[in-house]
Protein backbone atom coordinates (compact mmCIF):
# COMPACT_ATOMS: atom_id res chain seq x y z
CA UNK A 1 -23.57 53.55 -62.32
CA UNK A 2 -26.43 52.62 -60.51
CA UNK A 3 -25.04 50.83 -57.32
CA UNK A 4 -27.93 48.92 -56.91
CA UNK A 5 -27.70 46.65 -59.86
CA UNK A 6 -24.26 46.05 -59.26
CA UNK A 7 -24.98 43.19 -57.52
CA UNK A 8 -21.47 41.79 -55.93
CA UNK A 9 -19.32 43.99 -57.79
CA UNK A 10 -20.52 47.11 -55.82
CA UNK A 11 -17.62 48.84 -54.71
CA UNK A 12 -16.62 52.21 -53.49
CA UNK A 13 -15.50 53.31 -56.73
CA UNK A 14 -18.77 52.57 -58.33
CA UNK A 15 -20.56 54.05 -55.59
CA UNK A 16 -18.12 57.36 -56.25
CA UNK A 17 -19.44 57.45 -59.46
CA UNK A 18 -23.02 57.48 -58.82
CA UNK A 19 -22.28 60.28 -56.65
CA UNK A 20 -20.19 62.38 -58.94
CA UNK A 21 -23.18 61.71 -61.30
CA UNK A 22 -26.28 62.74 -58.69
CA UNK A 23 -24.17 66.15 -58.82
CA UNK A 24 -25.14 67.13 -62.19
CA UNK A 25 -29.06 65.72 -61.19
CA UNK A 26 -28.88 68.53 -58.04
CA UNK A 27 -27.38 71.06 -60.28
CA UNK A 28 -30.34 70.71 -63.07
CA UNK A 29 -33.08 70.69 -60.64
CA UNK A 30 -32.16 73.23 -58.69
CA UNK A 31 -31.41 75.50 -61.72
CA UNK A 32 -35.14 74.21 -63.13
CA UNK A 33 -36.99 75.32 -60.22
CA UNK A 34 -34.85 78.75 -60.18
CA UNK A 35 -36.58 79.50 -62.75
CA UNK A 36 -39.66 80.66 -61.28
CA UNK A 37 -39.58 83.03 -57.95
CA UNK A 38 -40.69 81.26 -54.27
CA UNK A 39 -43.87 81.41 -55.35
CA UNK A 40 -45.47 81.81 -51.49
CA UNK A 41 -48.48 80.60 -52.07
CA UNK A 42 -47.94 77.09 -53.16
CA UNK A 43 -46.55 76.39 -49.47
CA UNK A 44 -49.71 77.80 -47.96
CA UNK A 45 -52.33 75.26 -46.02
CA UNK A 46 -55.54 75.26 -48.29
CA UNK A 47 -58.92 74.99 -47.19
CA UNK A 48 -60.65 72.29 -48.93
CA UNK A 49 -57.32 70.19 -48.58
CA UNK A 50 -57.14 69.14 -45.19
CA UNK A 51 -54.80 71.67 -43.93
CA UNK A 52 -52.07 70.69 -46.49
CA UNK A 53 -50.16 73.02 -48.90
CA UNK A 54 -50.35 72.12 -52.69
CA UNK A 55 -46.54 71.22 -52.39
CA UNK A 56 -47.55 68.60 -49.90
CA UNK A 57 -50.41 67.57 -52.14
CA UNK A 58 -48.33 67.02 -54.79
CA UNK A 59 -45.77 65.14 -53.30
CA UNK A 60 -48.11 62.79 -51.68
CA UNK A 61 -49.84 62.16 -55.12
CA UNK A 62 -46.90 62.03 -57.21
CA UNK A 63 -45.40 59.23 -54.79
CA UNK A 64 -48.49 57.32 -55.20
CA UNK A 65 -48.33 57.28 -58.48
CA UNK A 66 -44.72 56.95 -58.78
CA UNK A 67 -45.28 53.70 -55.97
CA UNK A 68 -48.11 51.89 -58.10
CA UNK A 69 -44.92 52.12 -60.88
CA UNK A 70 -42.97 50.21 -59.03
CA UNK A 71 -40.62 53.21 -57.62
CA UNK A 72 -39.50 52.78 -53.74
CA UNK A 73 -38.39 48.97 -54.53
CA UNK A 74 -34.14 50.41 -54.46
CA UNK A 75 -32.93 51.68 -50.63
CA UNK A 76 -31.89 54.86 -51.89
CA UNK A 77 -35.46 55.86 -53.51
CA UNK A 78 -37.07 56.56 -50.03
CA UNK A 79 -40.24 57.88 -50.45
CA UNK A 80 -41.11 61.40 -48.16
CA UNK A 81 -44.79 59.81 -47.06
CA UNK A 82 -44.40 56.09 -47.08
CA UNK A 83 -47.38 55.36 -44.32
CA UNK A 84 -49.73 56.85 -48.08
CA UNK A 85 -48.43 53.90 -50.63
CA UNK A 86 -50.82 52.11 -52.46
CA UNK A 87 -49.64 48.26 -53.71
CA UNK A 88 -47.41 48.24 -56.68
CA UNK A 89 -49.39 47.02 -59.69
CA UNK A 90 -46.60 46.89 -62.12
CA UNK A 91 -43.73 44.24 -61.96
CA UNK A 92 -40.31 45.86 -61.75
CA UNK A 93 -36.82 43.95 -61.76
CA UNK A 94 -35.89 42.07 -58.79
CA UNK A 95 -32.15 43.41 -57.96
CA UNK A 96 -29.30 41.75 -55.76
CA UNK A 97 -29.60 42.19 -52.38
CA UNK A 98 -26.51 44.09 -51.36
CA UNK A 99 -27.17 45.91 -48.79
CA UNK A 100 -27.59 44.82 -44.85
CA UNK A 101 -31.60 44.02 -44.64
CA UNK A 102 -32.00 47.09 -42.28
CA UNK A 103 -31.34 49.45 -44.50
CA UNK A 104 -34.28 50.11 -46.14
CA UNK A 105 -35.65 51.43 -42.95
CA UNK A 106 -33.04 54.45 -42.46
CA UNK A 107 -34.23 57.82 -43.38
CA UNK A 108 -33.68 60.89 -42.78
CA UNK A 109 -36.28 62.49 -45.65
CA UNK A 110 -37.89 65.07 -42.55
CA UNK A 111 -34.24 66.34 -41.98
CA UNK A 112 -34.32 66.71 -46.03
CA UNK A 113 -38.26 68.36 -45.89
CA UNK A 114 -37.35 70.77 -43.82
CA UNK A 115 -34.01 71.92 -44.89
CA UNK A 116 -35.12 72.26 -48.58
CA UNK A 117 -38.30 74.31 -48.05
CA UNK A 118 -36.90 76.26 -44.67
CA UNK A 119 -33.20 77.01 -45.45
CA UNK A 120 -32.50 75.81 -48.87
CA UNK A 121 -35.34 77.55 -51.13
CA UNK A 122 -34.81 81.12 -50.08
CA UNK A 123 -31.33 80.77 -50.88
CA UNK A 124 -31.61 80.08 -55.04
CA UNK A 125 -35.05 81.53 -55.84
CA UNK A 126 -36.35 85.05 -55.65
CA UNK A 127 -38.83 86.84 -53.97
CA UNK A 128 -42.19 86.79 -55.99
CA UNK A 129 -45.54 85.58 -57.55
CA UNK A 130 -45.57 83.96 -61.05
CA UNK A 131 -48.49 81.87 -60.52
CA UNK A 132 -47.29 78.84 -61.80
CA UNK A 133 -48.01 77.09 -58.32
CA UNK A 134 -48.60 73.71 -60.35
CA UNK A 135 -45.53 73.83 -62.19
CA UNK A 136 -43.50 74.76 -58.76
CA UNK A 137 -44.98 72.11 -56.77
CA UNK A 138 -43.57 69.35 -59.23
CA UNK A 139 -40.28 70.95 -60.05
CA UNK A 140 -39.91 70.86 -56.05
CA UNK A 141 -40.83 67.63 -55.97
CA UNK A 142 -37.93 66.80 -58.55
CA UNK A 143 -35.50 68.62 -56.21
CA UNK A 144 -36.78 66.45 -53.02
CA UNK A 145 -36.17 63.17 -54.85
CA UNK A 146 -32.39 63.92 -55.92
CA UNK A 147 -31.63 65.35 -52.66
CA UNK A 148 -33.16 62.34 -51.19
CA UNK A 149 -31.67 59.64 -53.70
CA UNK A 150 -28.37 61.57 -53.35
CA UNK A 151 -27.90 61.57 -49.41
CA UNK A 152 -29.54 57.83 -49.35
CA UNK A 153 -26.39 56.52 -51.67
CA UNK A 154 -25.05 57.05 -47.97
CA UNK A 155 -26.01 53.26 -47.60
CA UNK A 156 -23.52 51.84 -50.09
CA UNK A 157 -21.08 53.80 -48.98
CA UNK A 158 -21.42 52.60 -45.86
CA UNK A 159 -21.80 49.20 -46.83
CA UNK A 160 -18.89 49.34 -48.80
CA UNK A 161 -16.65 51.28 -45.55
CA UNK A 162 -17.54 48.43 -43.57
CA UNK A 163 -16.50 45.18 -45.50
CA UNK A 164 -13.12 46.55 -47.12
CA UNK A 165 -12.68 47.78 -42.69
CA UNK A 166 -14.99 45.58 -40.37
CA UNK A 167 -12.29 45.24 -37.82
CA UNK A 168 -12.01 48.88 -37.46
CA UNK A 169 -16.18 49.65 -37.46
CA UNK A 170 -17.13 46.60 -35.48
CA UNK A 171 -16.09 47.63 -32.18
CA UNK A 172 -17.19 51.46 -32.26
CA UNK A 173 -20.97 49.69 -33.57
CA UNK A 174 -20.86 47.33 -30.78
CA UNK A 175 -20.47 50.16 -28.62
CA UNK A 176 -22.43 52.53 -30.27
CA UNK A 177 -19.73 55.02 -30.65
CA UNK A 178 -21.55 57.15 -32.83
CA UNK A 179 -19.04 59.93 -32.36
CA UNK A 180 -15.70 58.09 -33.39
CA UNK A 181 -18.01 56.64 -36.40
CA UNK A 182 -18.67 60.01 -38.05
CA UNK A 183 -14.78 60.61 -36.97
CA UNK A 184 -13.96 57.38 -38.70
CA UNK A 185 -16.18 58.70 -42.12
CA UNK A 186 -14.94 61.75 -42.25
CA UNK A 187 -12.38 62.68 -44.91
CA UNK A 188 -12.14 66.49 -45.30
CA UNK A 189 -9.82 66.62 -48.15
CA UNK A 190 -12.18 64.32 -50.27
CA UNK A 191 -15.07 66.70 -49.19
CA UNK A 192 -13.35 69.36 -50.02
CA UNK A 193 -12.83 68.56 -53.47
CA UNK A 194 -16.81 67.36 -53.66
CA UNK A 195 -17.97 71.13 -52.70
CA UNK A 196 -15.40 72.58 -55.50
CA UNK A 197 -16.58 70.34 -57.78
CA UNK A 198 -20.28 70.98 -57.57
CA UNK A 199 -19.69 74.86 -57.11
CA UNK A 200 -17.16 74.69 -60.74
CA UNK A 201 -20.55 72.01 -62.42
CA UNK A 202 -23.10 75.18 -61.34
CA UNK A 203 -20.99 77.68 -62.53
CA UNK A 204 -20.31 75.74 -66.05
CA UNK A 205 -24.05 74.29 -66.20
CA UNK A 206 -26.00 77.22 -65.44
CA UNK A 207 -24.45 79.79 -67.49
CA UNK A 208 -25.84 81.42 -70.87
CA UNK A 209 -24.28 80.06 -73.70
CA UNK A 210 -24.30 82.09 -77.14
CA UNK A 211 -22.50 81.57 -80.29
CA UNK A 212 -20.37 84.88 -79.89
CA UNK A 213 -19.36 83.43 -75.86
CA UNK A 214 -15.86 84.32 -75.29
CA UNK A 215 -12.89 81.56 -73.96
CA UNK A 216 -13.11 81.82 -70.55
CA UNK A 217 -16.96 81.48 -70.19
CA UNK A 218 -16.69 78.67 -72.23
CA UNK A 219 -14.06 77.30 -69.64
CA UNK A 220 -16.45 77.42 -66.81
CA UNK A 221 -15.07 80.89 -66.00
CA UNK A 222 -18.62 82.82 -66.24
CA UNK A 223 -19.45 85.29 -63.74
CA UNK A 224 -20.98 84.20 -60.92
CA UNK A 225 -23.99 86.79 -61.05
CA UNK A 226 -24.71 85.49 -64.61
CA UNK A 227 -25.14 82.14 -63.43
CA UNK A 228 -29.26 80.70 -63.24
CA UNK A 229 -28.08 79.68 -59.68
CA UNK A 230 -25.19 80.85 -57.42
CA UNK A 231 -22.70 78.51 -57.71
CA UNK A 232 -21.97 79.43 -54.08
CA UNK A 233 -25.03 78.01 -53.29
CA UNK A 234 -24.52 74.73 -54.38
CA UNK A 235 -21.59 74.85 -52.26
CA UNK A 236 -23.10 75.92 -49.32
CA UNK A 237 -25.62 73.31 -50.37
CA UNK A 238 -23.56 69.85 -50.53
CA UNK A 239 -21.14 71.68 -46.65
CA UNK A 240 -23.97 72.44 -44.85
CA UNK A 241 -26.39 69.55 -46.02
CA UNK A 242 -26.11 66.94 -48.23
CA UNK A 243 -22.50 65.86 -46.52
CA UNK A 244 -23.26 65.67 -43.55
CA UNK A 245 -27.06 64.42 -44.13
CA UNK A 246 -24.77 61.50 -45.52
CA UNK A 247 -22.52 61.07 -43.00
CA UNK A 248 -25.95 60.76 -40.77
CA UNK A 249 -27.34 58.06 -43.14
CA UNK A 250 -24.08 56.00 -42.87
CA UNK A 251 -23.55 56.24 -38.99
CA UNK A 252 -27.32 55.05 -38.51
CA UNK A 253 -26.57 52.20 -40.99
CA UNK A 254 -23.48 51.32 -39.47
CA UNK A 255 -25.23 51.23 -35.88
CA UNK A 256 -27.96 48.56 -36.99
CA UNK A 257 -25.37 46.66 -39.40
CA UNK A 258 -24.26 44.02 -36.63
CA UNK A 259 -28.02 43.41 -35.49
């Protein structure tokens, strides 16, 4: 469900599913741009382009064009290079207004930047020169956005924490209490069940599937090392990053909500 056309019926549980459904969008990409090996040079400053890799090229083109489509209207599509959008030239539709007006000014798409290309990419590709710099550049920019859209959903949830709870967030916003506020968003057992969840979708998504397959693969019980992408990794992925990347997008919502 897209929780920004829900208009007033946005609710946690529709905000739940959007994330349970962004899983299977992080799982395909990253198994999509596993498919070719780092790749080295694509990340490399060129000459005749200012200094900037042909990643960065990319992604500052592609959001261009993506912006002149109407794209970055929603707070959870938050563009990586906003200061380089042209106008929109196509009409798009005009959704509720659900969210708190400051919201589509919290980002936290450099955090995102540099934990994809620094941490992230070593961890599901291999070591290697294919060539296919074009090809990587866009199928890491398809990565970026879903990690992007997928820690941004952070604002609904946060909208949604605060009006079923105000009396408990109010006075920890008032006093900027950013601590207690993570405290307060944190549920481990629910997060808990997220990383086994998109570890079990990797392992059942990514795995070769043949006519002659036996039971248990087709269970979701394939060996991890035949997998396109550790499912480990998405694990790691969603503990170490997206989580708490979320948790980071809510408390800064939460701290402007009462401005």
């Amino acid at each position: 469900m897209d929780a920004a056309a829900a208009g007033e019926q946005l609710s946690l549980a529709a905000v739940r599913d959007a994330l349970v459904r962004l899983e299977d969008s992080v799982v395909f990409a990253l198994i999509e741009r596993a498919r070719h090996p780092r790749n080295a040079p694509a990340y490399a400053p060129a000459g005749d382009g200012g200094g900037r890799s042909l990643v960065e090229f990319f992604v500052r083109e592609a959001e261009a064009l993506n912006a002149k489509a109407g794209r970055y209207q929603k707070p959870e599509d938050v563009p990586f290079f906003p200061q380089d959008l042209p106008t929109q030239l196509f009409p798009t539709k005009i959704y509720p207004k659900v969210l708190y007006p400051v919201a589509s000014s919290v980002s936290v798409n450099d955090a995102i930047w540099k934990m994809y290309f620094n941490e992230l990419l070593p961890l599901f590709t291999v070591d290697g020169d294919d060539g296919n710099y074009a090809e990587t550049s866009a199928l890491d920019f398809a990565c970026l956005q879903v990690l992007s859209r997928r820690i941004h959903y952070g604002k609904y949830v946060a909208e949604v924490k605060f009006k079923d709870a105000p009396q408990d967030y109010s006075p920890l916003i008032q006093a900027k209490d950013s601590n207690s506020l993570m405290n307060l968003l944190t549920f481990k057992a629910v997060e808990e069940k997220v990383k086994k969840r998109v570890e079990k979708k990797a392992r059942v998504f990514g795995q070769n599937v043949t006519l002659e397959d036996n039971v248990d693969k087709q269970d979701g019980n394939a060996v991890d090392s035949e997998c396109k992408v550790d499912p480990k990794v998405l694990c790691r992925l969603y503990d170490l990053w997206v989580m708490p990347l979320t948790k980071d997008v809510e408390v800064e919502y939460l701290l402007r909500r009462l401005d």
